[in-house]
Protein backbone atom coordinates (compact mmCIF):
# COMPACT_ATOMS: atom_id res chain seq x y z
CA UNK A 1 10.09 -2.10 -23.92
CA UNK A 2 14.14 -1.30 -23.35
CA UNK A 3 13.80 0.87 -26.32
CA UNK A 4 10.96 3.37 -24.43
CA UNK A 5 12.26 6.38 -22.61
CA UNK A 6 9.45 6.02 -20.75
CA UNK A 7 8.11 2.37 -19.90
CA UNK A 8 4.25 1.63 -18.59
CA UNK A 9 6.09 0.34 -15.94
CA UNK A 10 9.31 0.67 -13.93
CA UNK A 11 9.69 -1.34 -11.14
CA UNK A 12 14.02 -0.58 -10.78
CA UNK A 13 13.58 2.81 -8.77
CA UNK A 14 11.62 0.74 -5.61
CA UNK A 15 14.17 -2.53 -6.00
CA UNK A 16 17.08 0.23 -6.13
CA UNK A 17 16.05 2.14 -2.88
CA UNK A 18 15.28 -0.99 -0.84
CA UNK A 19 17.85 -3.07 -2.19
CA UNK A 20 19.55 -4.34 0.85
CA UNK A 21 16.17 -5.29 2.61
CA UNK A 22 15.29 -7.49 -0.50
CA UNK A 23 18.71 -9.43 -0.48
CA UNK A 24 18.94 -9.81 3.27
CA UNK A 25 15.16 -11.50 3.06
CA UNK A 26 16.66 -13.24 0.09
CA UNK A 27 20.21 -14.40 1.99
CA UNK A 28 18.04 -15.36 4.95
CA UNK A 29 16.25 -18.03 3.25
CA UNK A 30 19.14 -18.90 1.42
CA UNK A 31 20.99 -19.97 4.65
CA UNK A 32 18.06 -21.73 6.63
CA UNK A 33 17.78 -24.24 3.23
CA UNK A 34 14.29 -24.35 3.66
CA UNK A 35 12.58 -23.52 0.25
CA UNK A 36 8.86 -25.01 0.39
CA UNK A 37 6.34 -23.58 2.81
CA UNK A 38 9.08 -22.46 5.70
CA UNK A 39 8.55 -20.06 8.46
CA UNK A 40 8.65 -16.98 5.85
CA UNK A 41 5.59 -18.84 4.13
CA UNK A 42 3.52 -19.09 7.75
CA UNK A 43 4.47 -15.75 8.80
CA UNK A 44 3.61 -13.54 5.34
CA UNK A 45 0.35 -15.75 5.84
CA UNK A 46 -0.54 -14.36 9.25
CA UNK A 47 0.91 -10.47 8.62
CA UNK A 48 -1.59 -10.49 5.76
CA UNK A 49 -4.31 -11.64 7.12
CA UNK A 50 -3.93 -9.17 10.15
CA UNK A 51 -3.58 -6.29 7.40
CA UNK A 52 -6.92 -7.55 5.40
CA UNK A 53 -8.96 -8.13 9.06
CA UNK A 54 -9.56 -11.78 7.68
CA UNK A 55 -9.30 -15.18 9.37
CA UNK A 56 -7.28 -16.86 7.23
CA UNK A 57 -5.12 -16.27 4.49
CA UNK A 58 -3.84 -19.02 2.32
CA UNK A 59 -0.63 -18.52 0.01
CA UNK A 60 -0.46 -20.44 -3.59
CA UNK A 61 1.94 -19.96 -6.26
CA UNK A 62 -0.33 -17.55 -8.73
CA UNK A 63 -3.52 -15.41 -8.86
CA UNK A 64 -5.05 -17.99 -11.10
CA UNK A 65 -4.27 -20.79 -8.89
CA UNK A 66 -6.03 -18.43 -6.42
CA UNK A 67 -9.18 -18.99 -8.41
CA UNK A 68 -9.30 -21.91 -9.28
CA UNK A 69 -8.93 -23.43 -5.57
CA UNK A 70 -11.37 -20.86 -4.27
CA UNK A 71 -13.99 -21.82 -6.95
CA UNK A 72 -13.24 -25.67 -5.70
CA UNK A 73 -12.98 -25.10 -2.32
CA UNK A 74 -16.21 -23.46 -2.19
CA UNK A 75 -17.49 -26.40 -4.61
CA UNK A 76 -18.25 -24.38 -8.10
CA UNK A 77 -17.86 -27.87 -10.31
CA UNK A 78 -19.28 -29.62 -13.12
CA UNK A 79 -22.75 -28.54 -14.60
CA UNK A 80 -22.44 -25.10 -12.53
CA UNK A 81 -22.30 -21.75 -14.13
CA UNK A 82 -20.42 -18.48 -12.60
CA UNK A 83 -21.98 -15.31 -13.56
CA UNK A 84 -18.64 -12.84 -14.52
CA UNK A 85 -17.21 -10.08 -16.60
CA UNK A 86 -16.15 -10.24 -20.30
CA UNK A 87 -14.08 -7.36 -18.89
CA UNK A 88 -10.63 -9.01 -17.77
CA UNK A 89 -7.76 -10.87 -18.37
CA UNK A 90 -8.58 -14.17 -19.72
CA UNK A 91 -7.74 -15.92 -16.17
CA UNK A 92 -11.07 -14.98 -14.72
CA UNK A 93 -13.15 -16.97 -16.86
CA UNK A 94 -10.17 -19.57 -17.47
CA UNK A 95 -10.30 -20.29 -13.47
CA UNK A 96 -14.18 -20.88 -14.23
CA UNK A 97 -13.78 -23.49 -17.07
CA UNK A 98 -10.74 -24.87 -15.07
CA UNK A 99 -12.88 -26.44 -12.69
CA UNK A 100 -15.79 -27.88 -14.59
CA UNK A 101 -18.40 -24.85 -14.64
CA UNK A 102 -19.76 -22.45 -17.29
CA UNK A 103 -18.98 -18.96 -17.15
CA UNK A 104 -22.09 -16.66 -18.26
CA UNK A 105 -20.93 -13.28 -19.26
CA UNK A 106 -22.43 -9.79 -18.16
CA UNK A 107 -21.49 -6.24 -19.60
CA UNK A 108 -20.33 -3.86 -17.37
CA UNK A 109 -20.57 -0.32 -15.92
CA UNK A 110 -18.56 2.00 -18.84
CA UNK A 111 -17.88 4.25 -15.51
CA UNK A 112 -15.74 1.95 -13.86
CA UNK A 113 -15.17 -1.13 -15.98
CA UNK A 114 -16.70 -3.37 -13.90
CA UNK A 115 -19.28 -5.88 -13.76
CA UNK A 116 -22.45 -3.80 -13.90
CA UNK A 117 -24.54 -5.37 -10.80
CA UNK A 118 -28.29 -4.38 -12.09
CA UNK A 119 -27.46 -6.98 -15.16
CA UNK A 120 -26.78 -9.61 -13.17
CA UNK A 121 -30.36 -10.82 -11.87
CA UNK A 122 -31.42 -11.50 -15.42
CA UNK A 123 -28.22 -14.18 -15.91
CA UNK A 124 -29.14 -16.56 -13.04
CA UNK A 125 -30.60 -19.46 -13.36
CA UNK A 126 -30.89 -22.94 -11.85
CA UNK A 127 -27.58 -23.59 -11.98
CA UNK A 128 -26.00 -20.55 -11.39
CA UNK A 129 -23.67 -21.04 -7.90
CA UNK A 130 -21.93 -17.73 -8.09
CA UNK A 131 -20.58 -14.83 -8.64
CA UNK A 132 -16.99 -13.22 -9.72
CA UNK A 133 -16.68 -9.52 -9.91
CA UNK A 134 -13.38 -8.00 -10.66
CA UNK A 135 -11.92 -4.81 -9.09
CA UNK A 136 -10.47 -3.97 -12.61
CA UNK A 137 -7.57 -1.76 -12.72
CA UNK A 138 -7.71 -1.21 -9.06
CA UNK A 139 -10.84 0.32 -8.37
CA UNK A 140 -13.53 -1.58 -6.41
CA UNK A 141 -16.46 -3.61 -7.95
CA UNK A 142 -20.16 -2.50 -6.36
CA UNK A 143 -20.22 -4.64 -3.90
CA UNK A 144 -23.25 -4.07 -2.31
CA UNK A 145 -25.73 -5.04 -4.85
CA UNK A 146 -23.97 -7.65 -5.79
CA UNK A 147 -23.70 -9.34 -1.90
CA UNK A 148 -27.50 -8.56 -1.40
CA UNK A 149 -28.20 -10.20 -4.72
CA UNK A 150 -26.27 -13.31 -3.73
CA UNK A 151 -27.50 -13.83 -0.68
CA UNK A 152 -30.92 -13.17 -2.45
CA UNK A 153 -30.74 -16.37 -4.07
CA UNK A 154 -27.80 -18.17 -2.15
CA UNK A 155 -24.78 -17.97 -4.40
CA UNK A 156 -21.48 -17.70 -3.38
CA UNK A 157 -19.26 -14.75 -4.46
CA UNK A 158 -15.21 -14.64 -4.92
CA UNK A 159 -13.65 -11.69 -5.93
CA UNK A 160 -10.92 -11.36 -8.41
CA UNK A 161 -8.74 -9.21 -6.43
CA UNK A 162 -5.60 -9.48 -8.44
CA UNK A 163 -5.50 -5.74 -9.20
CA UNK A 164 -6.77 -4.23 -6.35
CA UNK A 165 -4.55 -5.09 -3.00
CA UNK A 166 -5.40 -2.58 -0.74
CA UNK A 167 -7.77 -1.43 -2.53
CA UNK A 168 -11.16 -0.82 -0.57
CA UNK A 169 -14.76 -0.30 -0.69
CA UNK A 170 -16.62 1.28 1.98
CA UNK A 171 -14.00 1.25 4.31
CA UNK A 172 -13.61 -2.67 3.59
CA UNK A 173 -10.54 -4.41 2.13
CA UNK A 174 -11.68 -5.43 -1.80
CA UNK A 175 -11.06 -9.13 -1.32
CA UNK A 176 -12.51 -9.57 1.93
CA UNK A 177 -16.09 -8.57 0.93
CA UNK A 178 -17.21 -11.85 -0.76
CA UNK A 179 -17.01 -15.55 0.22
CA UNK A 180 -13.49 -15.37 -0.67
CA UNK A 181 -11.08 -12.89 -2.50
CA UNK A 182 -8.59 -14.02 -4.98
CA UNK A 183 -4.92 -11.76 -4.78
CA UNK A 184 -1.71 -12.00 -7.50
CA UNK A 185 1.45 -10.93 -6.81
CA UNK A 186 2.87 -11.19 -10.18
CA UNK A 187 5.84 -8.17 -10.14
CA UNK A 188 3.60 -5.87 -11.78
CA UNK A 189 0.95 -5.39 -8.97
CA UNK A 190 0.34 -3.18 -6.30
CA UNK A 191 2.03 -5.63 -4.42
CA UNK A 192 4.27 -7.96 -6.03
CA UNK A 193 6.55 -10.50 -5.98
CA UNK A 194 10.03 -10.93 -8.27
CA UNK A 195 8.11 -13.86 -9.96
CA UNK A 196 4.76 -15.45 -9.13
CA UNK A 197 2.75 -16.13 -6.55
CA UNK A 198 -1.18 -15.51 -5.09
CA UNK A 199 -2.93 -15.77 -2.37
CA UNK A 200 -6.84 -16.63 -0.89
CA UNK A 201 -8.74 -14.71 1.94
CA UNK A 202 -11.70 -15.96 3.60
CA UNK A 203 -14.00 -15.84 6.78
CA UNK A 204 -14.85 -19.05 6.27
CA UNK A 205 -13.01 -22.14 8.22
CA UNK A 206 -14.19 -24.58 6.07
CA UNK A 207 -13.16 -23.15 2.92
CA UNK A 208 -9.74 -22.43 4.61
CA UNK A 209 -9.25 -25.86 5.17
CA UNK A 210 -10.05 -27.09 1.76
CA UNK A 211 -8.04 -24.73 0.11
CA UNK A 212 -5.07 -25.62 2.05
CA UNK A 213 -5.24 -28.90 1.46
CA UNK A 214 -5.85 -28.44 -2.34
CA UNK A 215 -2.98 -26.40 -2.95
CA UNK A 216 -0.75 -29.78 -1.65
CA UNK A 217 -2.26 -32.03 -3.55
CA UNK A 218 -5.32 -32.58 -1.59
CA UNK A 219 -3.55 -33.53 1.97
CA UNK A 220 -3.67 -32.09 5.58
CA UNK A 221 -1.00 -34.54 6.00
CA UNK A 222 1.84 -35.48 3.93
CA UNK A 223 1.51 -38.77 1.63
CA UNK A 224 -2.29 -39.07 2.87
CA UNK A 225 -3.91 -37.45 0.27
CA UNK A 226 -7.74 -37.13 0.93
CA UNK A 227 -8.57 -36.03 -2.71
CA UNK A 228 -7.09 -34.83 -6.19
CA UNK A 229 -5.56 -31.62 -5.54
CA UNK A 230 -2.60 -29.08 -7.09
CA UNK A 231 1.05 -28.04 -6.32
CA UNK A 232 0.38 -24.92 -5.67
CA UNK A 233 2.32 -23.55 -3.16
CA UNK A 234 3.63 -20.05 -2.39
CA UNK A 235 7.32 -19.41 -3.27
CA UNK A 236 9.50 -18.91 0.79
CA UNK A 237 11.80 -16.58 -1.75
CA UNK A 238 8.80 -14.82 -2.88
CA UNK A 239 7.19 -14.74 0.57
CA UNK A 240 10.18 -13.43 2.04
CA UNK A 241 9.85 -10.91 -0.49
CA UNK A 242 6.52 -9.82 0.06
CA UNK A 243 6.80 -9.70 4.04
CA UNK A 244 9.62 -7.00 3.14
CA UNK A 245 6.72 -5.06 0.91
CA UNK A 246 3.74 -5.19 2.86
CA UNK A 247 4.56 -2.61 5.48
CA UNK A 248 5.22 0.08 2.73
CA UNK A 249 1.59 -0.78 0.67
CA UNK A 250 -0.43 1.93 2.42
CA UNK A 251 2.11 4.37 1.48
CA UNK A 252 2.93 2.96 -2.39
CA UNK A 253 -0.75 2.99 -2.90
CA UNK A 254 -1.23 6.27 -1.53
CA UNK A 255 1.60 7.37 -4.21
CA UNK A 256 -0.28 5.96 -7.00
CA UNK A 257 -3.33 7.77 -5.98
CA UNK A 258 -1.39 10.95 -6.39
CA UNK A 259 -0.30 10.10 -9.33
CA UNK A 260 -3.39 9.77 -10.95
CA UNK A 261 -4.69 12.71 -9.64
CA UNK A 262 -1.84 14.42 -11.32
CA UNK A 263 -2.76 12.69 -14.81
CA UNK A 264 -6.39 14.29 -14.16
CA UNK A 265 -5.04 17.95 -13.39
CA UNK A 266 -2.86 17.57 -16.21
CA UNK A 267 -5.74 15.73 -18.89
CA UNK A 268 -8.31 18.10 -18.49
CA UNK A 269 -8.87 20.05 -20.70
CA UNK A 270 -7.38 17.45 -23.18
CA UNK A 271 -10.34 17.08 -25.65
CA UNK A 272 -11.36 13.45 -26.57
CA UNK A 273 -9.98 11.92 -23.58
CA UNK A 274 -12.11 10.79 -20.38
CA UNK A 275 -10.02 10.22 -17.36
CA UNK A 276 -10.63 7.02 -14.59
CA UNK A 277 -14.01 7.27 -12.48
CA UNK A 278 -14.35 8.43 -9.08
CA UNK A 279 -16.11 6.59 -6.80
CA UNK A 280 -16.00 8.39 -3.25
CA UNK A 281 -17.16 5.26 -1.75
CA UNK A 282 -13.98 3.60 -2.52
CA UNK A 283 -10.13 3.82 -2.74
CA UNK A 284 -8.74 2.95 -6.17
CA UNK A 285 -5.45 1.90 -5.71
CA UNK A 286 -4.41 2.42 -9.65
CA UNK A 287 -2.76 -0.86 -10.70
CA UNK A 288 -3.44 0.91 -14.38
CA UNK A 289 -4.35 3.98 -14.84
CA UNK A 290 -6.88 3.57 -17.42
CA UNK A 291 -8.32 6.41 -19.81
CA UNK A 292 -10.97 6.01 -22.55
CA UNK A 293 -9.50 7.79 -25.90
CA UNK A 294 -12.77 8.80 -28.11
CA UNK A 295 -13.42 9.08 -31.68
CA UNK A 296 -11.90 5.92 -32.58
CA UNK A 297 -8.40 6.93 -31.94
CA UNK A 298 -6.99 4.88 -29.50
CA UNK A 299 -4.74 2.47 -31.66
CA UNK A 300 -3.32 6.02 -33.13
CA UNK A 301 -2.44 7.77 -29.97
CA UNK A 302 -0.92 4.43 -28.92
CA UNK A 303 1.04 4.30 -31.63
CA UNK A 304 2.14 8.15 -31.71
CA UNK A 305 3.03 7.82 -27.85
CA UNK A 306 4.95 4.69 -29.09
CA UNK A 307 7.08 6.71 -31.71
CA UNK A 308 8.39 9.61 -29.21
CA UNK A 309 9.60 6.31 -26.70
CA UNK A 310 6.75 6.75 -24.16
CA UNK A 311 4.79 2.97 -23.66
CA UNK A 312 1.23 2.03 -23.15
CA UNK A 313 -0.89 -0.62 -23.23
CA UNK A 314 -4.42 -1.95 -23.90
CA UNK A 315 -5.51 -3.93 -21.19
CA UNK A 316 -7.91 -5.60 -22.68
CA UNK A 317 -8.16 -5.18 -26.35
CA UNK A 318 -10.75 -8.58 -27.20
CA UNK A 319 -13.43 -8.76 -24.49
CA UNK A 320 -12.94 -12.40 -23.11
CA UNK A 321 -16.31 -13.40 -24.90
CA UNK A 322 -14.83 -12.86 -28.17
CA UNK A 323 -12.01 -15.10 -27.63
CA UNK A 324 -12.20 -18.13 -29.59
CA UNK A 325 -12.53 -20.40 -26.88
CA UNK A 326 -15.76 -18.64 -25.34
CA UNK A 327 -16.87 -16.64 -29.34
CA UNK A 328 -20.82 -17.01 -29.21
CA UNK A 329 -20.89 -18.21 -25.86
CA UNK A 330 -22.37 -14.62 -24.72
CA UNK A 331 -24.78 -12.36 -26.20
CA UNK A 332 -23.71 -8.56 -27.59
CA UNK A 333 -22.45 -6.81 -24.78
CA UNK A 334 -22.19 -3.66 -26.00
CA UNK A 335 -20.23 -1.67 -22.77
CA UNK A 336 -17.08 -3.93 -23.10
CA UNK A 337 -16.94 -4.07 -26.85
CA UNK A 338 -16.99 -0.90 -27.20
CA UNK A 339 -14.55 0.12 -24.60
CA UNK A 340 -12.03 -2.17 -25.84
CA UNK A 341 -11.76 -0.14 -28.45
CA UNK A 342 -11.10 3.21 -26.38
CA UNK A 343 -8.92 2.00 -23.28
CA UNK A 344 -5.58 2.51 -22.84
CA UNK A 345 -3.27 2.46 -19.84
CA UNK A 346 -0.71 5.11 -19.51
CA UNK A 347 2.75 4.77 -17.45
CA UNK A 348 1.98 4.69 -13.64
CA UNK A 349 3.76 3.35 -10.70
CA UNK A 350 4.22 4.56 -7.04
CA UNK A 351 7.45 7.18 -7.63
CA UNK A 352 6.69 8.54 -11.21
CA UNK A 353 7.87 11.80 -11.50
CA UNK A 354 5.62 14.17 -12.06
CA UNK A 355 8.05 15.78 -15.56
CA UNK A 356 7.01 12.45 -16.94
CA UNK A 357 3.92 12.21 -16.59
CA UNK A 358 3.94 15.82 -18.35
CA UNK A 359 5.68 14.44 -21.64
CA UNK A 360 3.10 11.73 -21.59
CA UNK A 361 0.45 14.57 -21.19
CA UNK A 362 1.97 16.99 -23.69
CA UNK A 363 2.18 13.37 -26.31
CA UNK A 364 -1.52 12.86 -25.81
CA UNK A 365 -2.08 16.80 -26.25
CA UNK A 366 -0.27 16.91 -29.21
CA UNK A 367 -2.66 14.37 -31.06
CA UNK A 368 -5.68 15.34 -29.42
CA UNK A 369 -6.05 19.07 -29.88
């Protein structure tokens, strides 16, 4: 990735301009020596909760942590199944298996990657307890359908937020829609950390307090542990971190939308090449920006971006069903096997200049005329 003159991602331009705020937050906890859940912890906890309109917020060290406690605090276990998307990275499903249930598989909407809602009646069964759509690539997950259709036949519904922060639907935070919603702040992300970390929102007290205790190893108190939990507890570094990033989220968001508005101006009349949906009901928040290269030329284009230095990537290029560890566990689903053959995510983050996005344009031109 060194080698690219023009990376998928480059994260150095924010660190460089805010420098100073990062190492003071950084110095800070430093000197007050306290490392594990401090006041940096608690306060990032309430600041984000106040910017999502949610009750509680709950800090753990990574999106799939995120999951997996949400699933169990909202008791998905053993001999349960969790209707998702083959459409993801494999920590949607992984969270599912984690904890003792079955994940059943549903194809998706080719528009906007996601879970397509009207195929999701005909997967549940008797011991279906939920749901887990993904806002993939940023851009909201139908959520409508797929709240009346859970309450419908009383399942719960966590959303896989990891992409999406700040992302909304409707006017509603994604991630704040469902029982829970499930955040990452891994340093690529809308909003991320220098290393890893997650977090859980939720409405619901009772859910709140489970998850809190499960992320200590199953205590409210210390050394009386109630049941088998995890150690997964948000980073104070990394917290400290993030409380210096949330204020500017609206605003790096915002950029990205630009940004991808650019990439359509600039696309259009590039034959073969269909840019990202979109869906007026909701603000995409472009964690990738994601276009579908026809006529089985995908792995080319990557490849002849790839030789003039400019980087892409395929996010995702085996549908999670295919994996060996779920391989026959679904039936064909057409929409996401097909479209892992055509995605590809071109350089995007919140200050990219416009003159590069142009070269990456004029690559993709050059190969697709």
């Amino acid at each position: 990735m060194s080698e690219l003159k023009i990376p998928v991602l480059d994260l150095k331009p924010e660190i460089n301009e805010h420098l100073d705020e990062y190492m003071k937050a950084i110095e800070e906890v430093l000197k007050s020596a306290q490392f594990i859940m401090g006041p940096n912890v608690k306060a990032f906890e309430e600041e984000v909760a106040g910017y999502l309109g949610v009750k509680h917020a709950i800090g753990v060290n990574s999106g799939t942590d995120a999951l997996v406690i949400a699933l169990k605090a909202l008791g998905i276990g053993e001999g349960d199944e969790v209707i998702t998307t083959p459409f993801t990275f494999f920590a949607t499903a992984e969270s599912v298996t984690a904890v003792g249930a079955t994940p059943v598989f549903v194809d998706i909407d080719q528009r906007t990657f996601n879970i397509d809602p009207d195929l999701i009646k005909q997967a549940v069964t008797k011991r279906t307890k939920a749901i887990l759509p993904v806002h993939l690539y940023g851009q909201a997950a139908d959520m409508d359908p797929i709240m009346e259709l859970a309450a419908k036949y009383g399942l719960k519904v966590i959303e896989d937020t990891a992409q999406a922060f700040g992302g909304e639907y409707k006017g509603r935070k994604l991630g704040t829609i469902g029982h829970a919603g499930c955040y990452s702040f891994f340093p690529s992300k809308t909003l991320g950390a220098f290393g890893d970390g997650g977090l859980i929102a939720t409405n619901d007290d009772e859910v709140a307090e489970k998850a809190r205790m499960l992320r200590v190893h199953g205590s409210k108190k210390k050394y009386y542990n109630e049941t088998v939990g995890y150690n997964s507890r948000l980073d104070e570094i990394q917290a400290a971190i993030l409380r210096v990033k949330l204020p500017r989220i609206d605003q790096a968001n915002e950029a990205r939308r630009m940004a991808a508005q650019r990439y359509n101006e600039l696309l259009h009349d590039v034959s073969g090449i269909i840019t990202p949906y979109q869906d007026e009901r909701a603000k995409h928040v472009y964690h990738q920006y994601t276009i579908r290269v026809l006529n089985g030329k995908r792995d080319e284009l990557k490849q002849y971006l790839a030789d003039r230095g400019i980087g892409t990537m395929v996010y995702y290029p085996v549908p999670v069903h295919k994996l060996p560890i779920y391989k026959d566990t679904a039936p064909l689903l057409s929409v996401a096997e097909r479209l892992s053959g055509e995605v590809l995510s071109l350089p995007i983050w919140p200050n990219i200049g416009e003159e590069v996005q142009r070269e990456v344009v004029e690559g993709i031109g050059e190969l697709m005329k």
